[in-house]
Protein backbone atom coordinates (compact mmCIF):
# COMPACT_ATOMS: atom_id res chain seq x y z
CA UNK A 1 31.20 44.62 -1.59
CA UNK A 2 30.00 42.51 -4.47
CA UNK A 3 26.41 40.39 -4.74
CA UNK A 4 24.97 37.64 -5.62
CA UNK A 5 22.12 35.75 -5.23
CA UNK A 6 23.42 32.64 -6.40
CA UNK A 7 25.30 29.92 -4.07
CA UNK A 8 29.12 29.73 -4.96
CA UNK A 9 31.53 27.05 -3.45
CA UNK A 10 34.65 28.15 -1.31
CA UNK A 11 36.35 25.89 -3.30
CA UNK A 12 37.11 25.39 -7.49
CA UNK A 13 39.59 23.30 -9.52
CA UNK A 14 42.45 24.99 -10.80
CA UNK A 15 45.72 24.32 -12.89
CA UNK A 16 48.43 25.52 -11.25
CA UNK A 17 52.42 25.65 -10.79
CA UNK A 18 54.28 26.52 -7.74
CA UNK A 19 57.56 26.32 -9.32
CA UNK A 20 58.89 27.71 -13.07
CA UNK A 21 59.55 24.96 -16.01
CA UNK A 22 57.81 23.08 -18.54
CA UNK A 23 54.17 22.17 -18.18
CA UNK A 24 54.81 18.81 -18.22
CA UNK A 25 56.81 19.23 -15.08
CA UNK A 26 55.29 21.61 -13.05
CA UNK A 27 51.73 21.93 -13.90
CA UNK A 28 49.79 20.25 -11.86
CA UNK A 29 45.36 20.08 -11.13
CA UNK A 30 44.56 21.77 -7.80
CA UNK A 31 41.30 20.78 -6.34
CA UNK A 32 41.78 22.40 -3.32
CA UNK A 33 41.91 26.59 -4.47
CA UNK A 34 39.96 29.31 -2.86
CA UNK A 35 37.26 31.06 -5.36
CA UNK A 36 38.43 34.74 -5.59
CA UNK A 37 36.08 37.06 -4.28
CA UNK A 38 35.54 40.16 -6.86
CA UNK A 39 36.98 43.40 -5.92
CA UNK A 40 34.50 46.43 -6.25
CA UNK A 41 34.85 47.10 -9.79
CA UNK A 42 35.44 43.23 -10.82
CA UNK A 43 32.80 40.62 -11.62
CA UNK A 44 33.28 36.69 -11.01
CA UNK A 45 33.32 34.61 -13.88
CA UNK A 46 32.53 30.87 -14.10
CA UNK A 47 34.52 29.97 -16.49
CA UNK A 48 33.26 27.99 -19.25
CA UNK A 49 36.02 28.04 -22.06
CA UNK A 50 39.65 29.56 -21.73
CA UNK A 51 42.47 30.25 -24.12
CA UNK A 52 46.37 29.41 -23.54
CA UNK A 53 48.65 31.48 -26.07
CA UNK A 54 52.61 31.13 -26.28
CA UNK A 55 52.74 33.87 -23.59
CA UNK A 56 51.54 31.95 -21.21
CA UNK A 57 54.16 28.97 -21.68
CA UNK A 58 56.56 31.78 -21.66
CA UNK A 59 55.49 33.14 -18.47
CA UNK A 60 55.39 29.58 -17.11
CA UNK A 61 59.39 28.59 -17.66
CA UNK A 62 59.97 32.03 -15.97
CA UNK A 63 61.13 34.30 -18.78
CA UNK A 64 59.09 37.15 -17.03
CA UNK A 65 60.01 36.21 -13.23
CA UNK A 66 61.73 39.30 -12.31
CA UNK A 67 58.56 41.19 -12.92
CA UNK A 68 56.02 38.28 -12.37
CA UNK A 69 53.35 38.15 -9.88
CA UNK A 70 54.35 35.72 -6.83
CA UNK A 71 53.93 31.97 -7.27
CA UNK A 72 51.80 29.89 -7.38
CA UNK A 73 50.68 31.08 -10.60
CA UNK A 74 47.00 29.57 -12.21
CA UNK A 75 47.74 30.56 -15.93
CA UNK A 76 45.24 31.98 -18.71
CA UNK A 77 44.42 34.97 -20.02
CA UNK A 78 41.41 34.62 -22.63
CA UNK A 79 37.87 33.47 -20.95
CA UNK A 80 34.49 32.80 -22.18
CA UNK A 81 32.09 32.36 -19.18
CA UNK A 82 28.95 33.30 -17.60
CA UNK A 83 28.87 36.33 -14.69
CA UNK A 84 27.73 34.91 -11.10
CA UNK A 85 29.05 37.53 -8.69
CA UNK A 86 29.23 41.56 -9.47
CA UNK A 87 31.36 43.98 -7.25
CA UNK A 88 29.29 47.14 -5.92
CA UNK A 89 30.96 49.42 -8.95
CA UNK A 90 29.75 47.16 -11.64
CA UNK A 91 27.02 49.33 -13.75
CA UNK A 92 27.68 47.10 -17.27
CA UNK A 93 27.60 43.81 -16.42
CA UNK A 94 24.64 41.15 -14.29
CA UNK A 95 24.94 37.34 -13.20
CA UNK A 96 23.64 35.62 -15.93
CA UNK A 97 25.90 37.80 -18.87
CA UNK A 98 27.50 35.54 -21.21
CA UNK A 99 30.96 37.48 -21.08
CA UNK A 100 34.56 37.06 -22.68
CA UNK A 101 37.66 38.88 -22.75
CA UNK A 102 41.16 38.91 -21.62
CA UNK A 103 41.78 39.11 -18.00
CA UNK A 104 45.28 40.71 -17.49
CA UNK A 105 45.41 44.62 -18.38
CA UNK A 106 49.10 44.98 -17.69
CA UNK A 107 50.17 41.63 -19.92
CA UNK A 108 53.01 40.09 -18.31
CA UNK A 109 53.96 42.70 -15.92
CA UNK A 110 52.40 41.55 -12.09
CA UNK A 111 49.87 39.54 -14.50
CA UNK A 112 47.02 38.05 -12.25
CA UNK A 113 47.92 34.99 -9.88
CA UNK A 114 44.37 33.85 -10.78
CA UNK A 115 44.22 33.18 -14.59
CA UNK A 116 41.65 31.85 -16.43
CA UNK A 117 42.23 28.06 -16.43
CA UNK A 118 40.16 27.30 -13.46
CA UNK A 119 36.29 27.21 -12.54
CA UNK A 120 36.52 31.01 -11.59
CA UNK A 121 38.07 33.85 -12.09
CA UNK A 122 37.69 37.72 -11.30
CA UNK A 123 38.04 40.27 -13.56
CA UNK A 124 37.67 44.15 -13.85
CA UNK A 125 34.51 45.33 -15.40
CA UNK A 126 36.33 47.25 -18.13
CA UNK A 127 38.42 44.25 -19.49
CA UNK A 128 35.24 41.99 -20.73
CA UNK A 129 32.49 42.08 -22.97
CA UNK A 130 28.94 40.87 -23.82
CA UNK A 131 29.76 37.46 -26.21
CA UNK A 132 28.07 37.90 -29.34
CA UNK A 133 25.13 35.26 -29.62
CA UNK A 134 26.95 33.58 -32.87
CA UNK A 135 29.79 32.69 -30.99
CA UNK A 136 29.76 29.61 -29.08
CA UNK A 137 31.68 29.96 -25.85
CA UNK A 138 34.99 27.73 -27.30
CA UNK A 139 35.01 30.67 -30.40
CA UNK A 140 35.09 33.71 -27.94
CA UNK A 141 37.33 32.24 -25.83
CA UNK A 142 40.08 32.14 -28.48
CA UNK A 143 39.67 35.63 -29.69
CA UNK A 144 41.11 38.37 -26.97
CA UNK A 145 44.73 38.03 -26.94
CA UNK A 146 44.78 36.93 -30.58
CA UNK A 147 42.76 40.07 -31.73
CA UNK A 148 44.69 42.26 -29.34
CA UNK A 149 48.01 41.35 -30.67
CA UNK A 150 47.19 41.26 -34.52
CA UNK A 151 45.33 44.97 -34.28
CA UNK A 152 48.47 46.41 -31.77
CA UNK A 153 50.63 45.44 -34.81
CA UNK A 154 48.78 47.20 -37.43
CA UNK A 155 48.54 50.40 -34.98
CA UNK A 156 51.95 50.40 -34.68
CA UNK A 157 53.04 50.00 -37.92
CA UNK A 158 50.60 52.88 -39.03
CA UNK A 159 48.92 50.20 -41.44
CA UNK A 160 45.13 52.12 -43.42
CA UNK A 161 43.17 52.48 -46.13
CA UNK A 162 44.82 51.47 -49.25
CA UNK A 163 47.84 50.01 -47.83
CA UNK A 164 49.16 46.59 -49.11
CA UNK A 165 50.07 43.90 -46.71
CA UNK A 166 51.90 40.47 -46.50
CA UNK A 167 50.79 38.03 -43.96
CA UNK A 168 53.43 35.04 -42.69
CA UNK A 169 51.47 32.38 -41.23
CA UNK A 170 47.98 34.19 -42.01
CA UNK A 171 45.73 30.82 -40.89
CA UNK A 172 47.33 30.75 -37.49
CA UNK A 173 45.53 32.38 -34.49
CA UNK A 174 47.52 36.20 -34.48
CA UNK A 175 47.19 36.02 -38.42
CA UNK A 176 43.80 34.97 -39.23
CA UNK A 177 42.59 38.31 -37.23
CA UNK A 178 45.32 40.10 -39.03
CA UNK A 179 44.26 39.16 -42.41
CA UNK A 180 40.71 40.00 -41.38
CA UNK A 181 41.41 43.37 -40.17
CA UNK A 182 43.36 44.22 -42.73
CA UNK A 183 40.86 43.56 -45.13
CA UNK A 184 37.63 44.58 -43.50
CA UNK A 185 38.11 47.13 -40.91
CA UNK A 186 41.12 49.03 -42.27
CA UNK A 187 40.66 48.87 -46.05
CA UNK A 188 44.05 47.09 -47.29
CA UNK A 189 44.19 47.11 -51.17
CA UNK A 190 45.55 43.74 -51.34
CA UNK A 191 46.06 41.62 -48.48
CA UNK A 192 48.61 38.25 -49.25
CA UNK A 193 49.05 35.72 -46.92
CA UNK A 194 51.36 32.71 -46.36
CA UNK A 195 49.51 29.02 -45.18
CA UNK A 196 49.94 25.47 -46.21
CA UNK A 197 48.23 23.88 -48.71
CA UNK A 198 44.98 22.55 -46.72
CA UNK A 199 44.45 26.22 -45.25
CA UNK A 200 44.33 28.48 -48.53
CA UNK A 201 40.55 27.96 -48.86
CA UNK A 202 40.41 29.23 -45.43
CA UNK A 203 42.56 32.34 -46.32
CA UNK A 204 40.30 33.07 -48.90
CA UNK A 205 37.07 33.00 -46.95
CA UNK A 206 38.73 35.53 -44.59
CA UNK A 207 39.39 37.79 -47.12
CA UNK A 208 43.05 37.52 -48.78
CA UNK A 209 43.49 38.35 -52.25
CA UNK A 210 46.70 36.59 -52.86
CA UNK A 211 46.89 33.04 -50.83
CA UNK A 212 50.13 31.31 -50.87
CA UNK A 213 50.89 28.11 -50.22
CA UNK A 214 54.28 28.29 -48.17
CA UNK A 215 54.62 24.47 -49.00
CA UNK A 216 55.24 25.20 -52.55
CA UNK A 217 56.34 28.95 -53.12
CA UNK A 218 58.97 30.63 -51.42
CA UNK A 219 57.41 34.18 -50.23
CA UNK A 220 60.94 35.81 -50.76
CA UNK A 221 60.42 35.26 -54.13
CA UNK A 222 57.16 37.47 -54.78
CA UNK A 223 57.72 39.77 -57.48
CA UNK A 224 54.96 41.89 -55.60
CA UNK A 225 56.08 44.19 -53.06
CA UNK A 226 54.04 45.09 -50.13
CA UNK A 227 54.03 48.47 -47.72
CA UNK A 228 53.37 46.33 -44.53
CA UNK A 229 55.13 42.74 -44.08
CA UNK A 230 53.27 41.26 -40.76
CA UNK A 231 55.36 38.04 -39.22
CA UNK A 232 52.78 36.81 -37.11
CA UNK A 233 55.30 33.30 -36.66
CA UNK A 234 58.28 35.03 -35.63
CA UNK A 235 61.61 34.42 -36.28
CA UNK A 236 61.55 33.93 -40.02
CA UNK A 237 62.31 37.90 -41.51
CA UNK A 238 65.27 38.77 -42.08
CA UNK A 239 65.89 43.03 -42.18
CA UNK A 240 67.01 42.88 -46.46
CA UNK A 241 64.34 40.58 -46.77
CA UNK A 242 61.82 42.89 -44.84
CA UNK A 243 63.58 45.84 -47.49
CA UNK A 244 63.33 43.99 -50.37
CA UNK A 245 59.72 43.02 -49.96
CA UNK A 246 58.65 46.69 -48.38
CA UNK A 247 60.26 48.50 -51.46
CA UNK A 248 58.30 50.73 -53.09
CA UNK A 249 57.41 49.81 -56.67
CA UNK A 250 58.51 52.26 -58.59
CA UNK A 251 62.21 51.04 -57.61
């Protein structure tokens, strides 16, 4: 059983789609939705500031069907809200917590039917955090997925201390984190990173050594080579040019 001492409607505003295909088809505001009750070890967030990432425009023309949750479907993942219902389990969290996080453990497999781009949402205890006081609730709200994906990448390509690393489209969401873990948490040696002209400045202040402005320079053409070549775009490697810029030196 959760509690709460606060007065919650029945009912909350929701985007939703009942139906797969672009957003400006099927999306549509719901003002009629039943606020989900929090299971035992899940707290209910009023949401004040959610994130939408590709994967979620993905999910919505139905590239993930065959192992999607059953429609209709509220999307979001990333949330930045304040905690008005805890389930009996709950030891970390209290109404009141300024929280944030992503919502869906298992990504797109059976992700939630109740994302985060509504007045409410329930998630497990284990899945948010406290938000740090110097983040407003729009900042925190675009971090989760975005930090999630850029540190999986460096844990699977075995990136650490001393390691060089090139960034492709380091001032985008996936990359700026990249470029900032790279740098600060794992100890790169030199950390390059591709933007357009108005965003170098930015690279810089996050901590890349080598900014490059993709509107001018050609990244192929880098006479440095790096150990770790992180596409955070997509699409734009190809495997000699992922050799040619991951040789070692000495060759």
């Amino acid at each position: 059983m959760a509690s709460s001492t606060a007065t919650l409607p029945s009912k909350m505003k929701a985007w939703s789609y009942s139906e797969y295909g672009k957003s400006s088809d099927v999306l549509k505001l719901d003002s009629d939705v039943v606020v989900p009750q929090p299971n035992d070890d899940q707290v209910l967030v009023k949401v004040v500031a959610a994130g939408i990432n590709p994967v979620d425009f993905k999910r919505m023309l139905g590239m993930f069907k065959q192992i999607d949750s059953p429609l209709p479907i509220i999307p979001g993942y990333d949330v930045a809200g304040v905690v008005v219902k805890v389930g009996s389990q709950v030891k970390k969290f209290k109404e009141g917590d300024e929280v944030y996080g992503d919502i869906d453990e298992t990504a797109v497999d059976h992700a939630k039917q109740i994302g985060t781009i509504a007045e409410y949402t329930a998630v497990e205890e284990k899945l948010l955090a406290l938000k740090p006081k110097n983040l407003s609730f729009v900042e925190a709200a675009g971090l989760p997925l975005a930090t999630e994906t850029a540190y999986g990448g460096l844990e699977r390509c075995q990136f650490c201390t001393g390691k060089s690393i090139l960034v492709l489209g380091g001032a985008g969401g996936v990359g700026t984190m990249v470029v900032q873990l790279a740098k600060h948490v794992y100890g790169a040696s030199k950390v390059a990173a591709t933007s357009s002209t108005s965003k170098l400045d930015l690279l810089k202040s996050l901590g890349a050594d080598l900014p490059i402005d993709y509107t001018k320079q050609n990244f192929e053409d880098l006479p440095e080579k790096f150990d770790v070549v992180y596409d955070s775009v997509g699409k734009i490697l190809k495997p000699c040019i992922v050799e040619s810029l991951s040789e070692n030196k000495q060759n």
